[in-house]
C-alpha atoms as a PDB file:
ATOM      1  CA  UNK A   1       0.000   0.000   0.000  1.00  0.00           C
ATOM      2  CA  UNK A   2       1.342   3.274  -0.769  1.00  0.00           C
ATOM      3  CA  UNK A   3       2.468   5.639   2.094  1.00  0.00           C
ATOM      4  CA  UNK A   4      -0.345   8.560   2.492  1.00  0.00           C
ATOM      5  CA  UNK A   5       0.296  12.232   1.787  1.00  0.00           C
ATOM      6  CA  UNK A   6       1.418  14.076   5.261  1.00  0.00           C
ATOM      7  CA  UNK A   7      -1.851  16.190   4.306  1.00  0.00           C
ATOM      8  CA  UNK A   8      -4.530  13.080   3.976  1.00  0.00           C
ATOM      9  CA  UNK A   9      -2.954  11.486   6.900  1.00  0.00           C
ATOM     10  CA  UNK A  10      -4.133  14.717   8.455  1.00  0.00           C
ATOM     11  CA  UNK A  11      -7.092  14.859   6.838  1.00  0.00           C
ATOM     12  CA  UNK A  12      -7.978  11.207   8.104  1.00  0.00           C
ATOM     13  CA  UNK A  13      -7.003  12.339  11.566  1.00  0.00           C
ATOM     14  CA  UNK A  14      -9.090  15.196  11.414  1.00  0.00           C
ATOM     15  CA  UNK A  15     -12.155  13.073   9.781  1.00  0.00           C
ATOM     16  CA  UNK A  16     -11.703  10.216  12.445  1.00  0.00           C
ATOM     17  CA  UNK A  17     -11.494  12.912  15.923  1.00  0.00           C
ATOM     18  CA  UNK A  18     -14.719  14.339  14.091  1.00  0.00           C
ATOM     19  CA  UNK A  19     -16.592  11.114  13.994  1.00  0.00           C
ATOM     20  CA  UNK A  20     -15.623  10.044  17.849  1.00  0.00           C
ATOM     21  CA  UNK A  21     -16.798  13.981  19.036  1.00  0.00           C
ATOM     22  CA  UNK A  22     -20.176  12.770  17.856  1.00  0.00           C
ATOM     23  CA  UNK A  23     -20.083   9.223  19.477  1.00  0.00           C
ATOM     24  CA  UNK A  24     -18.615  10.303  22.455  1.00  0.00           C
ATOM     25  CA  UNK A  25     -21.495  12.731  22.600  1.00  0.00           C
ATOM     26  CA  UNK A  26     -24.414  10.845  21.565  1.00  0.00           C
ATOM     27  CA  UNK A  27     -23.720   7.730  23.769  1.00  0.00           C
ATOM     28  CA  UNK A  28     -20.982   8.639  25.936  1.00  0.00           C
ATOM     29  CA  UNK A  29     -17.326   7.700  26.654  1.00  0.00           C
ATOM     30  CA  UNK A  30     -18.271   3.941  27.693  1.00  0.00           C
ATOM     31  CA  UNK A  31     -21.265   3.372  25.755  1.00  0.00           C
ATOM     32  CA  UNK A  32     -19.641   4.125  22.897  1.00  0.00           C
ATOM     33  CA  UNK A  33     -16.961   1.187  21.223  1.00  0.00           C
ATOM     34  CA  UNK A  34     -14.081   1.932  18.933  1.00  0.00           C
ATOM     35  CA  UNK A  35     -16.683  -0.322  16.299  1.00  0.00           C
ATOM     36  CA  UNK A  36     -18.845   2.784  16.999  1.00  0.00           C
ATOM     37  CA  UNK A  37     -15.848   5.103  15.937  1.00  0.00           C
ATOM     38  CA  UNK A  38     -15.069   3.096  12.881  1.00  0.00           C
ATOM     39  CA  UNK A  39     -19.152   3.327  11.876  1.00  0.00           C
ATOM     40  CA  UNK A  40     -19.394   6.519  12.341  1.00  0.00           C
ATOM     41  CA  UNK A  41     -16.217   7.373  10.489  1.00  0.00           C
ATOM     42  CA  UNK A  42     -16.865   4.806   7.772  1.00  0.00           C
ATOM     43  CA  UNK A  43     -13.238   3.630   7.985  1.00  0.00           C
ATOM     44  CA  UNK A  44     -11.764   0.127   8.873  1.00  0.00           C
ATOM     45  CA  UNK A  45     -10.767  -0.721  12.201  1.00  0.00           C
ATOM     46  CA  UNK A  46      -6.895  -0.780  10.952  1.00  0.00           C
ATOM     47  CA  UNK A  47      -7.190   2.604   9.526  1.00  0.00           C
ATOM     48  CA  UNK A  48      -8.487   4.220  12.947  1.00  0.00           C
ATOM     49  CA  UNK A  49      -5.723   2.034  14.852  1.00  0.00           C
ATOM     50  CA  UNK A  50      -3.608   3.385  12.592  1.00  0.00           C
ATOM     51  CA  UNK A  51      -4.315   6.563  14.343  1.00  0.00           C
ATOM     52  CA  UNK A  52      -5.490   6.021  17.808  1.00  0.00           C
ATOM     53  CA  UNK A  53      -5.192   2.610  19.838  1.00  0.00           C
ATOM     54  CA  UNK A  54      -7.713   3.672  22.614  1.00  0.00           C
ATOM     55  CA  UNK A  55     -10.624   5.918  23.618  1.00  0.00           C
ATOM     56  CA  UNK A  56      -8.360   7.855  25.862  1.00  0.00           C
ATOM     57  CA  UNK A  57      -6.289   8.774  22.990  1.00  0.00           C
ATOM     58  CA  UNK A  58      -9.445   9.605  21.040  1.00  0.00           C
ATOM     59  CA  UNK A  59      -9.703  12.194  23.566  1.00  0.00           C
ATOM     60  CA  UNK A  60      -6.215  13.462  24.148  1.00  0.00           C
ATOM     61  CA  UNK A  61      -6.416  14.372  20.377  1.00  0.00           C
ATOM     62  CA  UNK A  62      -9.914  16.124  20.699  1.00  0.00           C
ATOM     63  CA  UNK A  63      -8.165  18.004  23.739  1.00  0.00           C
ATOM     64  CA  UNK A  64      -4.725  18.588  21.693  1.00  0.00           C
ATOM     65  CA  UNK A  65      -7.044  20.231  18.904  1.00  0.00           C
ATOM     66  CA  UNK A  66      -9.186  22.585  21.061  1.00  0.00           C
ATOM     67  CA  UNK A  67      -6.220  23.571  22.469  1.00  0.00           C
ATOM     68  CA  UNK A  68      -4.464  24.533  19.647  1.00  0.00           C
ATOM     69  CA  UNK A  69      -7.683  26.102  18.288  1.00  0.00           C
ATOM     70  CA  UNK A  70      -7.797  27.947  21.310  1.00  0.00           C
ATOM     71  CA  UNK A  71      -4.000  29.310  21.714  1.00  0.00           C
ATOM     72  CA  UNK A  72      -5.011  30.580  17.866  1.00  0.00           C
ATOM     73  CA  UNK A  73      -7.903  32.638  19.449  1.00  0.00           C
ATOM     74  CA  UNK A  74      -5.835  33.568  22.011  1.00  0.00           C
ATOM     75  CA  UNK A  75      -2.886  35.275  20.115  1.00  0.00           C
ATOM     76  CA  UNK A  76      -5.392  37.329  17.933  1.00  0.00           C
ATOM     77  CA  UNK A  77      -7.018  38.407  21.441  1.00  0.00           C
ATOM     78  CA  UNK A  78      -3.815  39.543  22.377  1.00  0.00           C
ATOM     79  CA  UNK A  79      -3.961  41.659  19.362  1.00  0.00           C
ATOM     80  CA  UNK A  80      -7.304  42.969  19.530  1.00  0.00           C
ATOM     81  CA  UNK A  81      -7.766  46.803  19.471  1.00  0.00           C
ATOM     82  CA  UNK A  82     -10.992  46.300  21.260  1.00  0.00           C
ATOM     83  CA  UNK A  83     -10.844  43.297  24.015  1.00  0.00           C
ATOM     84  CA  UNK A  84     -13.718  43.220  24.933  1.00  0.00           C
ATOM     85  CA  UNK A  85     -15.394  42.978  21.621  1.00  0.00           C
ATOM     86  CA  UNK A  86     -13.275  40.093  20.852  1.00  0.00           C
ATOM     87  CA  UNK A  87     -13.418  38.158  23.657  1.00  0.00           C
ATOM     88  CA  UNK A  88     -17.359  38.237  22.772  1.00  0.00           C
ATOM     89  CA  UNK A  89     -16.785  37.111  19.050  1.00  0.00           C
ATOM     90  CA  UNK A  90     -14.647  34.193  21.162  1.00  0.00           C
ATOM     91  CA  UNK A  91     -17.964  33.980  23.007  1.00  0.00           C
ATOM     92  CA  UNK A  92     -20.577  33.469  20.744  1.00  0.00           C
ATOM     93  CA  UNK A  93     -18.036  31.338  18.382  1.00  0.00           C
ATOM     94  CA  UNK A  94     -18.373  28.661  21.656  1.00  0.00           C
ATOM     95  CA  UNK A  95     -21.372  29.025  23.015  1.00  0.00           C
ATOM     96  CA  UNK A  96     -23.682  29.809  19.429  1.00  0.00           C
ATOM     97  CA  UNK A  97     -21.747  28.979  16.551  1.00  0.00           C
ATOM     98  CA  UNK A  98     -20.392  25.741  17.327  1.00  0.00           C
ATOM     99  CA  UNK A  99     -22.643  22.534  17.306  1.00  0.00           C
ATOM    100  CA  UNK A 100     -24.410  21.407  20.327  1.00  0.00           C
ATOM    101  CA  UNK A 101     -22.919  18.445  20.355  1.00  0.00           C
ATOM    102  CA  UNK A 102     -19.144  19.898  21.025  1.00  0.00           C
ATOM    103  CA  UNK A 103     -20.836  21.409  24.454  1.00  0.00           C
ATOM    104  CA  UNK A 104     -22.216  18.181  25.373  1.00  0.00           C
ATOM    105  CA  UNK A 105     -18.738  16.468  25.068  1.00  0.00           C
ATOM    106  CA  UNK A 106     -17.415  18.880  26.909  1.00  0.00           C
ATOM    107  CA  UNK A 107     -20.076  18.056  29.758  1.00  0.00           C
ATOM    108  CA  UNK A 108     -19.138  13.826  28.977  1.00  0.00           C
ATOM    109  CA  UNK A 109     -15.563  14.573  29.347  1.00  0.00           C
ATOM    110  CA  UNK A 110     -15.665  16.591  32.417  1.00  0.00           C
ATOM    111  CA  UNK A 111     -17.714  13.677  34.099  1.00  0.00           C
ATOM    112  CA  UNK A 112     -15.463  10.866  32.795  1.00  0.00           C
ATOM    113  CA  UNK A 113     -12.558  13.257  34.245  1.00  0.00           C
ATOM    114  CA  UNK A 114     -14.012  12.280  37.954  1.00  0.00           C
ATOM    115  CA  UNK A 115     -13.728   8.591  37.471  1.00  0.00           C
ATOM    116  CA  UNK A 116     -11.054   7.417  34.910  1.00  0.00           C
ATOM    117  CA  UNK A 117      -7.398   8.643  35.812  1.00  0.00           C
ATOM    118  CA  UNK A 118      -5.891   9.142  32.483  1.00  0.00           C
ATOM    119  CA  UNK A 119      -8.884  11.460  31.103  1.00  0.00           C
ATOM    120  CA  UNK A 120      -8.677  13.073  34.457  1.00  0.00           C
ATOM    121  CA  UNK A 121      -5.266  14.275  33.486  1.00  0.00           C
ATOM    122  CA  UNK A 122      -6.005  15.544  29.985  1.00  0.00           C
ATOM    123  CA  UNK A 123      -8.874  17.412  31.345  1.00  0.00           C
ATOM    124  CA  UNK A 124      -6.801  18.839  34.214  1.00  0.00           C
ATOM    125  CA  UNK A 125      -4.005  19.903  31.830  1.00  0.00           C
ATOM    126  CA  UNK A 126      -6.335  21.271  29.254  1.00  0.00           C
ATOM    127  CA  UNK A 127      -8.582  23.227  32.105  1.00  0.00           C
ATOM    128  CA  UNK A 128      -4.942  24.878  33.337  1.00  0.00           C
ATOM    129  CA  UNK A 129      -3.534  25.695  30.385  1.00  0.00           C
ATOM    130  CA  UNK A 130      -7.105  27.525  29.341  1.00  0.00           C
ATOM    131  CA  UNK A 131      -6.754  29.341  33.141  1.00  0.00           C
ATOM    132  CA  UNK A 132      -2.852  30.318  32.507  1.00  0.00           C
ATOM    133  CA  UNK A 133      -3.469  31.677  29.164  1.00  0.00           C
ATOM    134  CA  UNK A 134      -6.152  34.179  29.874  1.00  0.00           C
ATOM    135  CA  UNK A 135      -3.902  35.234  33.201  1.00  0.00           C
ATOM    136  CA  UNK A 136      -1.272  35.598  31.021  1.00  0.00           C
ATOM    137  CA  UNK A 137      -3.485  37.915  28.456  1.00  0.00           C
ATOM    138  CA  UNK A 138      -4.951  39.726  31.160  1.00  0.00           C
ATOM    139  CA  UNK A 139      -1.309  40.683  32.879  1.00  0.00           C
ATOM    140  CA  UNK A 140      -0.324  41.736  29.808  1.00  0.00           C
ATOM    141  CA  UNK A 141      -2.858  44.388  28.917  1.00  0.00           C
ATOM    142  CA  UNK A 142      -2.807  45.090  32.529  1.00  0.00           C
ATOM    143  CA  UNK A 143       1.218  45.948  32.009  1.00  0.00           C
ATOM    144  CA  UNK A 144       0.426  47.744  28.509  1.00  0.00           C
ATOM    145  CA  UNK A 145      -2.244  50.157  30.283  1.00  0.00           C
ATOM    146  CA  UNK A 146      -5.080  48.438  28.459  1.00  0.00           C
ATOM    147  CA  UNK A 147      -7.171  47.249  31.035  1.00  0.00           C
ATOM    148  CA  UNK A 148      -7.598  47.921  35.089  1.00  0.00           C
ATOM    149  CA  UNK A 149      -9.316  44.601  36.419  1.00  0.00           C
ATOM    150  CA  UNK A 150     -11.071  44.633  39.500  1.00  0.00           C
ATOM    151  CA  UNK A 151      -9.400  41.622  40.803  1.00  0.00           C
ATOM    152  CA  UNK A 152      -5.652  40.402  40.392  1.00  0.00           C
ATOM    153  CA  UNK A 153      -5.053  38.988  36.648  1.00  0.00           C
ATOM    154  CA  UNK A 154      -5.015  35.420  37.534  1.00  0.00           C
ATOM    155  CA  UNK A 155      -8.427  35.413  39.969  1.00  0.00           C
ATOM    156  CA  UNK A 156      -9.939  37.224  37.052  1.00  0.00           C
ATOM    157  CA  UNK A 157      -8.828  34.233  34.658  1.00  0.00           C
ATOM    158  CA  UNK A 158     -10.629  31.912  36.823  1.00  0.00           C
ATOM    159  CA  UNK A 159     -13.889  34.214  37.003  1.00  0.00           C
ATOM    160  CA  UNK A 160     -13.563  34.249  33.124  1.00  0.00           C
ATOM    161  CA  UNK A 161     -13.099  30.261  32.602  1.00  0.00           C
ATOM    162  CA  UNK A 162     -16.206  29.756  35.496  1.00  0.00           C
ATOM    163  CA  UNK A 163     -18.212  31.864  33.335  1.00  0.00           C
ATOM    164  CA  UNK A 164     -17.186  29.796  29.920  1.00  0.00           C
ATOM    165  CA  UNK A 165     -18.351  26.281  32.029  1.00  0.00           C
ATOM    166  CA  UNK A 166     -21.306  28.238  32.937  1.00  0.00           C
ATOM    167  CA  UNK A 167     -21.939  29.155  29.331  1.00  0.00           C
ATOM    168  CA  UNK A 168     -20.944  25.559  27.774  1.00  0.00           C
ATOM    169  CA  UNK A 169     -23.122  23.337  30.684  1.00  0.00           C
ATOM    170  CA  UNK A 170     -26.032  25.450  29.911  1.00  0.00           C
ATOM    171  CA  UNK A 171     -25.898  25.623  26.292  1.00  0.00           C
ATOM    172  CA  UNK A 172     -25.725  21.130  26.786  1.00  0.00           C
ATOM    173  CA  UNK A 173     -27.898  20.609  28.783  1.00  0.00           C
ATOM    174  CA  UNK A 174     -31.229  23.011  27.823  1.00  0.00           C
ATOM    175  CA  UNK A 175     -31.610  22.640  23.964  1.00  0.00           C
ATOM    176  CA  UNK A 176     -33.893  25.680  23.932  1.00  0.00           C
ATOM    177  CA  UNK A 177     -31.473  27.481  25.540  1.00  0.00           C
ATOM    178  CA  UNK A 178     -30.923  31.192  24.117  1.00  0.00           C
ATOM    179  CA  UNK A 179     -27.646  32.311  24.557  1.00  0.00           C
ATOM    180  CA  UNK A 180     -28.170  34.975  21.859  1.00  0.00           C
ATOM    181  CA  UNK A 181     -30.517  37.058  24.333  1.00  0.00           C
ATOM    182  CA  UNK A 182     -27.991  35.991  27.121  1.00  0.00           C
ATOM    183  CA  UNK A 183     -24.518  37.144  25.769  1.00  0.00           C
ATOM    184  CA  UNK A 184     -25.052  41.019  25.642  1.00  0.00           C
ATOM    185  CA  UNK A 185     -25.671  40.371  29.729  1.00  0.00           C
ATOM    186  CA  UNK A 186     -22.966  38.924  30.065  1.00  0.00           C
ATOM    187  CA  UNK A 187     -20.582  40.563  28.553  1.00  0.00           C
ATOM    188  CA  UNK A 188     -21.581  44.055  30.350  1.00  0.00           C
ATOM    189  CA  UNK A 189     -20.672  41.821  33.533  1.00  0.00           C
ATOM    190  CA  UNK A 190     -16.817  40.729  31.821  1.00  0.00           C
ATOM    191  CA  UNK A 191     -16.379  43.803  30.882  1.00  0.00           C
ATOM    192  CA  UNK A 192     -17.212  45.756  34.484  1.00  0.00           C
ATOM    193  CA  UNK A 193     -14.330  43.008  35.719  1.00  0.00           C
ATOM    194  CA  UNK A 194     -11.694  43.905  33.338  1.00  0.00           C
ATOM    195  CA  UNK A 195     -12.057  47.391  33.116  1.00  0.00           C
ATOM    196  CA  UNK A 196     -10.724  48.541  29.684  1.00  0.00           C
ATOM    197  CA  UNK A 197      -8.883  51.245  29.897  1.00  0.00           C
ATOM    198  CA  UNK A 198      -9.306  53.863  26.830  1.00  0.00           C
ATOM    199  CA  UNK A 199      -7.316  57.171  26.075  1.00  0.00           C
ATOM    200  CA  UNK A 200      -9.259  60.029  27.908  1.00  0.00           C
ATOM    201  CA  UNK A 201     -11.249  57.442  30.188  1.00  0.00           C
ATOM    202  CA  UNK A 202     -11.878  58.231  33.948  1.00  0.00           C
ATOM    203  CA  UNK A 203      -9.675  55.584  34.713  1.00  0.00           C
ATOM    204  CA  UNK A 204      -6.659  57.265  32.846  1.00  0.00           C
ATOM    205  CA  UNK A 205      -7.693  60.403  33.973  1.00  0.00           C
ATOM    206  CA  UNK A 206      -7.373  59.723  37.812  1.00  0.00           C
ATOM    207  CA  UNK A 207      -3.911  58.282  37.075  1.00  0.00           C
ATOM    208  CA  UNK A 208      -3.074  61.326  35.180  1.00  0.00           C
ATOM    209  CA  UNK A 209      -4.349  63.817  38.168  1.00  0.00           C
ATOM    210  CA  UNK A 210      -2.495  61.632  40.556  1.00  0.00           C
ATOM    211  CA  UNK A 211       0.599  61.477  39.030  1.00  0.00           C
ATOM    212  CA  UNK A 212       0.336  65.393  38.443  1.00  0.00           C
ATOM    213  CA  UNK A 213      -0.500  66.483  42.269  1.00  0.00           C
ATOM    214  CA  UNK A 214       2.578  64.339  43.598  1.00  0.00           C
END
């Protein structure tokens, strides 16, 4: 058999991580059988071997891709001239965009997290990085004069990432849910926490008196 292309090897990854983010969802991590995977996928069980010898693995590479996905978000928030109106196109990309079904594995993974040791660990890593990352962002417009958060950069990450689970349980388990009407709400509240800081702003202004009267 010839050796795939580097790019339909990735493909096929891609095409089988797709097929087990339904599964998973639909039945759940046990109910569902690497048989399921291969069904779902319409590939062989030698070609989804080829890939990934386990469940567990299945869902390493789901986490390995959201994370990636994510640190791309990330670095263009970084970037953003207006924060807060990017961290709400980050917003409704997760929590209206997306298909249901990537909130409700979310919700399966978290649970399996509490019982099986290995997807436990992915979660873990996965739930720290996403905490680090938005510390990280925060200190750094904090240190640039872009922002002046109520709390300390890193308890306002983990404010941030409780609102996210907030958004993605809801959004799993109420179908009807409306998260249109619900986001402008919400990100009034995100933004009283940060604070952005804008030329000519109250906030700058007070700094600017203060620094002048000493």
């Amino acid at each position: 058999m010839p050796k795939l292309k580097p790019s339909t090897q990735a493909a096929r990854r891609e095409h089988i991580l797709d097929a087990a983010e339904r599964c998973f969802a639909r039945s759940g991590f046990h109910r569902t059988t690497m048989q399921d995977i291969c069904r779902e996928a319409q590939v062989s069980p030698g070609a989804l071997y080829l890939y990934f010898s386990s469940k567990e693995e299945l869902i390493a590479g789901i986490a390995e891709r959201d994370r990636t996905h994510l640190a791309q978000q990330l670095a263009e928030l970084g970037k953003a001239g207006d924060l807060i109106a990017a961290l709400r196109r980050i917003a409704e990309h997760y929590s209206i965009e997306e298909p249901r079904h990537k909130r409700v594995l979310c919700m399966e993974i978290a649970a399996e997290s509490t019982r099986n040791p290995v997807v436990g660990e992915i979660f873990r890593s996965v739930d720290r990085y996403v905490t680090d990352s938005f510390a990280q962002l925060f200190a750094e417009a904090q240190k640039a004069g872009r922002i002046n958060p109520v709390f300390p950069p890193q308890l306002l990450a983990q404010i941030i990432v409780l609102i996210g689970d907030g958004l993605f349980w809801r959004r799993a388990v109420d179908p009807d849910y409306d998260a249109e009407t619900m986001l402008p709400a919400l990100v009034q509240l995100v933004s009283t926490l940060i604070n952005p800081v804008s030329d000519g702003s109250p906030q700058k202004q007070v700094a600017s008196d203060s620094a002048a009267s000493r």
